[in-house]
C-alpha atoms as a PDB file:
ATOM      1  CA  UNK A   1       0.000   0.000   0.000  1.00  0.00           C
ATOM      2  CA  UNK A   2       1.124   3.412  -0.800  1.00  0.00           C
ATOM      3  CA  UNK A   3       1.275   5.638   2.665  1.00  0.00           C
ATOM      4  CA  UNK A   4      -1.404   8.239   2.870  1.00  0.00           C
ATOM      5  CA  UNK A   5      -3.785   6.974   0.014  1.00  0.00           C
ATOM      6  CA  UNK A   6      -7.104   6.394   1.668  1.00  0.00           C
ATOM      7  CA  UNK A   7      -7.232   4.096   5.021  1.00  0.00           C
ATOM      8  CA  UNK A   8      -5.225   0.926   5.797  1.00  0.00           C
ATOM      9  CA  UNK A   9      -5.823  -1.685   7.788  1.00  0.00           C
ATOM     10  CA  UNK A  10      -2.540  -3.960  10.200  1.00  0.00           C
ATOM     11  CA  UNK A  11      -1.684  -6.783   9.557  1.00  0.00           C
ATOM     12  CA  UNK A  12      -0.349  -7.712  12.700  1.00  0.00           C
ATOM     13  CA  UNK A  13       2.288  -9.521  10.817  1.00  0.00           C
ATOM     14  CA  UNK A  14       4.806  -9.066  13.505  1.00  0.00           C
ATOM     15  CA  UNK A  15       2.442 -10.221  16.504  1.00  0.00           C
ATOM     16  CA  UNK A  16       1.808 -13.388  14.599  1.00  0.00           C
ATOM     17  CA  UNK A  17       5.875 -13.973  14.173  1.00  0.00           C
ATOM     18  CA  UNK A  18       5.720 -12.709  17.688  1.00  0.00           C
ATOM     19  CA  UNK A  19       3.196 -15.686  18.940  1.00  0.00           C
ATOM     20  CA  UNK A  20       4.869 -18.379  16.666  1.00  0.00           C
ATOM     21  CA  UNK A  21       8.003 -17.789  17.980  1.00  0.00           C
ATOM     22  CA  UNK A  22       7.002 -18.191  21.519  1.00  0.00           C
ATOM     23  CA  UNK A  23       4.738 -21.468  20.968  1.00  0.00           C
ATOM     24  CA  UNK A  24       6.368 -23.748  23.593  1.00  0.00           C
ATOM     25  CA  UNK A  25       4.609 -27.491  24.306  1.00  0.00           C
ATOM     26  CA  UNK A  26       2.371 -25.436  26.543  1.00  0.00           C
ATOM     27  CA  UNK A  27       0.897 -23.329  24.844  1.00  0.00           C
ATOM     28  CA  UNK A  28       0.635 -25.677  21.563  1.00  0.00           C
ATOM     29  CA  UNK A  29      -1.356 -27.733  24.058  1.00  0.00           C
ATOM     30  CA  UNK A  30      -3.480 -25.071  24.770  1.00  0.00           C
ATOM     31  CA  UNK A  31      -3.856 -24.183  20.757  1.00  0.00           C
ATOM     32  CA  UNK A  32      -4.601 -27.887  19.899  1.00  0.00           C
ATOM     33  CA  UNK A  33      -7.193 -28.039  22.840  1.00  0.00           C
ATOM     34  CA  UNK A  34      -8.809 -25.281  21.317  1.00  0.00           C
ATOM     35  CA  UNK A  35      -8.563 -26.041  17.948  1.00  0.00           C
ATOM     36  CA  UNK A  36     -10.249 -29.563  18.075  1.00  0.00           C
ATOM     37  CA  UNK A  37     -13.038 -27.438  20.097  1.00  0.00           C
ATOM     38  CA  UNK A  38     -13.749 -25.116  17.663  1.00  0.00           C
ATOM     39  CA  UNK A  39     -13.802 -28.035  15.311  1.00  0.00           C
ATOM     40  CA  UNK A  40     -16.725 -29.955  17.298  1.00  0.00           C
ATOM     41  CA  UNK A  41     -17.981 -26.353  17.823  1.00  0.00           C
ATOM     42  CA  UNK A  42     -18.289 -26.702  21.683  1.00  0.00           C
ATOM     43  CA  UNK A  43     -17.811 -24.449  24.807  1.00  0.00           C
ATOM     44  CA  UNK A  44     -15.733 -24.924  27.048  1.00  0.00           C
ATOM     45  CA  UNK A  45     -18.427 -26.251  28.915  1.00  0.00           C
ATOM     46  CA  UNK A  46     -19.888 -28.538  26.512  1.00  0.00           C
ATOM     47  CA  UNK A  47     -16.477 -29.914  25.603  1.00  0.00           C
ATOM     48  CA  UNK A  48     -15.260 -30.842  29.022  1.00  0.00           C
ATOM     49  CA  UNK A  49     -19.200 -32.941  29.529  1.00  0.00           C
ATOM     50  CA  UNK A  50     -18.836 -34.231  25.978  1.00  0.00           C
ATOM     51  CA  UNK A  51     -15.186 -35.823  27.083  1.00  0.00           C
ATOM     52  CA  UNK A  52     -16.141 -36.501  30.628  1.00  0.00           C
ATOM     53  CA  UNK A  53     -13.635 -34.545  32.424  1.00  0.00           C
ATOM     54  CA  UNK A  54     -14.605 -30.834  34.209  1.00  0.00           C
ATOM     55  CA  UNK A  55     -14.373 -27.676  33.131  1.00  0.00           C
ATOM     56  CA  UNK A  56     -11.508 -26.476  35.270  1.00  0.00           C
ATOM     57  CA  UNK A  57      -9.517 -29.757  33.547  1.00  0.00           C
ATOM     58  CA  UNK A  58     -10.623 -28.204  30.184  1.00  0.00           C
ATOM     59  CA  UNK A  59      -9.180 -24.942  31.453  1.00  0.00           C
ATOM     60  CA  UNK A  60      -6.074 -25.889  32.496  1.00  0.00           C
ATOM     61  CA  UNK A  61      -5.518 -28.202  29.778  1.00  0.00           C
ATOM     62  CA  UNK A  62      -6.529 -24.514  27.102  1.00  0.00           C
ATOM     63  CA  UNK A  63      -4.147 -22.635  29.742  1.00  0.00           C
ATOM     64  CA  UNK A  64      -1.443 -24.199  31.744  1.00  0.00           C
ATOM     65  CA  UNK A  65      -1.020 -27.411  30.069  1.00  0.00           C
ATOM     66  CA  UNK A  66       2.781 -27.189  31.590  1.00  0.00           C
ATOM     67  CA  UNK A  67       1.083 -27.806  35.013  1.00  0.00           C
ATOM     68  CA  UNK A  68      -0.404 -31.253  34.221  1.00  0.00           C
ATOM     69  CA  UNK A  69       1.074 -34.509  33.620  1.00  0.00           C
ATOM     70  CA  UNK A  70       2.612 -36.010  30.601  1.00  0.00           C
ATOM     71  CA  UNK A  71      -0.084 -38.970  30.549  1.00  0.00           C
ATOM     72  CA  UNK A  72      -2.903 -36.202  31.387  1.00  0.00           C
ATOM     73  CA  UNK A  73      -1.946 -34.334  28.368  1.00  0.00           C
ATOM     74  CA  UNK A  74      -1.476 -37.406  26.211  1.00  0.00           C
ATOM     75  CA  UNK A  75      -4.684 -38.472  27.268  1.00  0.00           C
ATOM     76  CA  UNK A  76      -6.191 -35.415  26.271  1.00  0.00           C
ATOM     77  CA  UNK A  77      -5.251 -35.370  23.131  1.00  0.00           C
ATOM     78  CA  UNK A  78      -6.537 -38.635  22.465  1.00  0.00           C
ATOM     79  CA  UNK A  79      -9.417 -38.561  19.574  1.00  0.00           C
ATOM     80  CA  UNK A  80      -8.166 -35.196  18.487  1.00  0.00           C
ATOM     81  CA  UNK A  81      -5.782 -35.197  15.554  1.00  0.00           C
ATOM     82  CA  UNK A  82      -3.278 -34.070  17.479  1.00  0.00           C
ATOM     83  CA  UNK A  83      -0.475 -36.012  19.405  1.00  0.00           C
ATOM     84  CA  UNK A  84       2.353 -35.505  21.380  1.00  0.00           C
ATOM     85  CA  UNK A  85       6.047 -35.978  20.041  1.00  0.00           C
ATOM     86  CA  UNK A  86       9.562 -36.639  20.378  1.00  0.00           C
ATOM     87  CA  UNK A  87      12.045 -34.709  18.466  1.00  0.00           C
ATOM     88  CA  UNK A  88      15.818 -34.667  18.346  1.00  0.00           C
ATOM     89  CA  UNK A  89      17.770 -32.025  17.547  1.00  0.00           C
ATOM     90  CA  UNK A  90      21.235 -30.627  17.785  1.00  0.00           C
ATOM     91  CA  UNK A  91      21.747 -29.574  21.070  1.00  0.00           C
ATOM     92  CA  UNK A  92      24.697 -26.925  20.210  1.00  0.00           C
ATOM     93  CA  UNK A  93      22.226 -25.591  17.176  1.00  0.00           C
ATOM     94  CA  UNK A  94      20.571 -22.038  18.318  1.00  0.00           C
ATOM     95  CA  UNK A  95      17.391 -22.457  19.000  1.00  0.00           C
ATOM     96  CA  UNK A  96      14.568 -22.585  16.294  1.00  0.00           C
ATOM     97  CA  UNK A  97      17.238 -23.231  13.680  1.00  0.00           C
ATOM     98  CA  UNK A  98      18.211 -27.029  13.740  1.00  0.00           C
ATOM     99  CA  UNK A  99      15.976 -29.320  11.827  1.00  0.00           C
ATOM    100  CA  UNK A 100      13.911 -31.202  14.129  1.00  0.00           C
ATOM    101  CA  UNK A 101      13.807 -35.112  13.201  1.00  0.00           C
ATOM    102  CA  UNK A 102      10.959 -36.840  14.709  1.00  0.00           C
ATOM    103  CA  UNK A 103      12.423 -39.894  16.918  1.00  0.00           C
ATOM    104  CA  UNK A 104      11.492 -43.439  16.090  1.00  0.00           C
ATOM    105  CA  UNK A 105      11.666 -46.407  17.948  1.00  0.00           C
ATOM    106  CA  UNK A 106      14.605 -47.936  15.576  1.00  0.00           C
ATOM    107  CA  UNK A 107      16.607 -44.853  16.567  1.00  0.00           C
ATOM    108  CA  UNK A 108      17.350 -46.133  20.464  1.00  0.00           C
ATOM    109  CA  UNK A 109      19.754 -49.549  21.287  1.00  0.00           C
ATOM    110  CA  UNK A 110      17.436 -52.397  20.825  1.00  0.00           C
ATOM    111  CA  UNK A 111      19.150 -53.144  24.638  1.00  0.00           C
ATOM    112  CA  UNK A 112      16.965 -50.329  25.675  1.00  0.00           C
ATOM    113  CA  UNK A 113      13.778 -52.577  25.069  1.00  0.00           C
ATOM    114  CA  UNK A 114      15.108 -56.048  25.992  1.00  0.00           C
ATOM    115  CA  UNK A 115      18.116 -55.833  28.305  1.00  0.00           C
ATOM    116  CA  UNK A 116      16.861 -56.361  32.539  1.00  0.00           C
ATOM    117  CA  UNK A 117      18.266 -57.377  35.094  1.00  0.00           C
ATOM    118  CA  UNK A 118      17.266 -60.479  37.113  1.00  0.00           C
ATOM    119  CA  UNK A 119      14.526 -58.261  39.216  1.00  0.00           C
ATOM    120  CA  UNK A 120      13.243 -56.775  35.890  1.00  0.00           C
ATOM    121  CA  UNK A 121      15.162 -53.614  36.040  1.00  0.00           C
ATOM    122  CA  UNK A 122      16.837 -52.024  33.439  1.00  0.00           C
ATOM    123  CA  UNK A 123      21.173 -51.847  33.538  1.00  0.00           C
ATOM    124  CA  UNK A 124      22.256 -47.848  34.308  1.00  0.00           C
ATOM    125  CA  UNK A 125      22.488 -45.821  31.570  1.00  0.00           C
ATOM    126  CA  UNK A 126      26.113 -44.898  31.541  1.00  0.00           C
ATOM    127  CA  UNK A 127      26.967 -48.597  31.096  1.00  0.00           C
ATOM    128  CA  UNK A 128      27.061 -50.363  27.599  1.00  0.00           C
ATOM    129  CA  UNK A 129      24.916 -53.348  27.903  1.00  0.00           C
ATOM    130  CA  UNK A 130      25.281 -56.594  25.709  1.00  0.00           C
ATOM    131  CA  UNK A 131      24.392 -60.091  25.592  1.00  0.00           C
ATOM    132  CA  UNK A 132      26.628 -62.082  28.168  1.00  0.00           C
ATOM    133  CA  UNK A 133      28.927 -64.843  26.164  1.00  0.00           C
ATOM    134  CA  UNK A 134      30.321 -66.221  29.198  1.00  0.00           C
ATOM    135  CA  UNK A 135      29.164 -65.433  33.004  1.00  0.00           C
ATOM    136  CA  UNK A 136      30.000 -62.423  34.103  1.00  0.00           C
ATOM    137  CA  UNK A 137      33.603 -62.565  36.852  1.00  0.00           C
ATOM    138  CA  UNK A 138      31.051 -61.311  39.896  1.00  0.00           C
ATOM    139  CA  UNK A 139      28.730 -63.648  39.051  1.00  0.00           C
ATOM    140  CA  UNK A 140      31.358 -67.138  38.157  1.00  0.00           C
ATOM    141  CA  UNK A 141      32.845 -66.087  41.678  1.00  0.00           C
ATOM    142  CA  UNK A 142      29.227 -66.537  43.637  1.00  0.00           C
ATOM    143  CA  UNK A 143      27.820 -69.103  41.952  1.00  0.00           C
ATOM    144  CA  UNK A 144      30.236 -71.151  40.173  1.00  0.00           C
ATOM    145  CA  UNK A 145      29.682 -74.097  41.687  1.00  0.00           C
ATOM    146  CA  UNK A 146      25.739 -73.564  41.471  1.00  0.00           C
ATOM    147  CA  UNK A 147      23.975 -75.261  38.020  1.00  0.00           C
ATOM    148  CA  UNK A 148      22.102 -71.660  38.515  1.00  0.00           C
ATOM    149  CA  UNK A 149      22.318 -69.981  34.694  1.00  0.00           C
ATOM    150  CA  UNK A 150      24.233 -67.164  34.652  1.00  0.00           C
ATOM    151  CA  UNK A 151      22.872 -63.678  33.754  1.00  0.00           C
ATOM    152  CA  UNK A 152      21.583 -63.237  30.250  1.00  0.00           C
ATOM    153  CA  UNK A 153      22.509 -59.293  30.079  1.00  0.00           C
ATOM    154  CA  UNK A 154      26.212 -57.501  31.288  1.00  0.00           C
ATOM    155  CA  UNK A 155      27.293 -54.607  31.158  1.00  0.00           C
ATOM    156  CA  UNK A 156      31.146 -55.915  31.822  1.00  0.00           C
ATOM    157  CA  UNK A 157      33.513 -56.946  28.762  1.00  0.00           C
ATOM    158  CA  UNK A 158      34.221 -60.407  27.729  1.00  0.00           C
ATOM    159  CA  UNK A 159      37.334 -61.599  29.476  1.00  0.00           C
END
């Protein structure tokens, strides 16, 4: 638009790179929440009876999302067409400028999903874990003359 050639209108172009920039999980939340109730064309109300939860749930899920649990959230979500997910990025990228890759499943140690200990647990997570060859030294000096298996996970080298 030319200045000074019969009125103009903003375009509050900078508060909507203003409010995109700041959209943390919170607040996307919030939007989503929102969003999928504008789509059914509910209040707040109407939406919190329709998914059986109350109104102050509705409200903090539309408000301070960051308050509630990660389950709660995923939970709420459910049935909307929105989801919660996991992205990596590079941590020593500035913010807002590394590509975010979604994370998949294949992406972690398959150990992550199948290595426990005897009570279930997994192995710490500054150890490398792998399949035991032989029994472990700590457990050939406790039970070696037991028929007892030894341990099908370690997280010590083979001798």
């Amino acid at each position: 638009m030319v200045r000074g050639r019969g009125p103009t209108r903003p375009t509050y172009a900078r508060e909507l790179v203003q409010g995109r920039e700041s959209l943390d999980l919170e607040a996307a939340v919030g939007v989503a929440m929102r969003m999928h109730r504008w789509e059914t064309q509910r209040s707040q109300r109407e939406y919190a009876d329709w998914r059986g939860w109350s109104k102050s749930h509705q409200w903090r899920l539309e408000k301070r999302a960051g308050e509630l649990t990660l389950h709660a959230l995923a939970r709420a979500l459910e049935d909307t067409g929105y989801r919660l997910a996991l992205v990596h990025v590079d941590p020593l990228s500035p913010v807002g400028e590394a590509p975010a890759e979604l994370v998949r499943s294949e992406q972690f140690p398959r150990t992550e999903f199948t290595a426990r200990d005897a009570a279930g647990r997994r192995f710490p997570a500054h150890r490398r874990v792998h399949r035991a060859r032989v029994a472990p030294r700590w457990w050939s000096g406790r039970y070696s003359t037991s028929r007892v298996q030894g341990p099908e996970w370690t997280t010590e080298t083979a001798p």
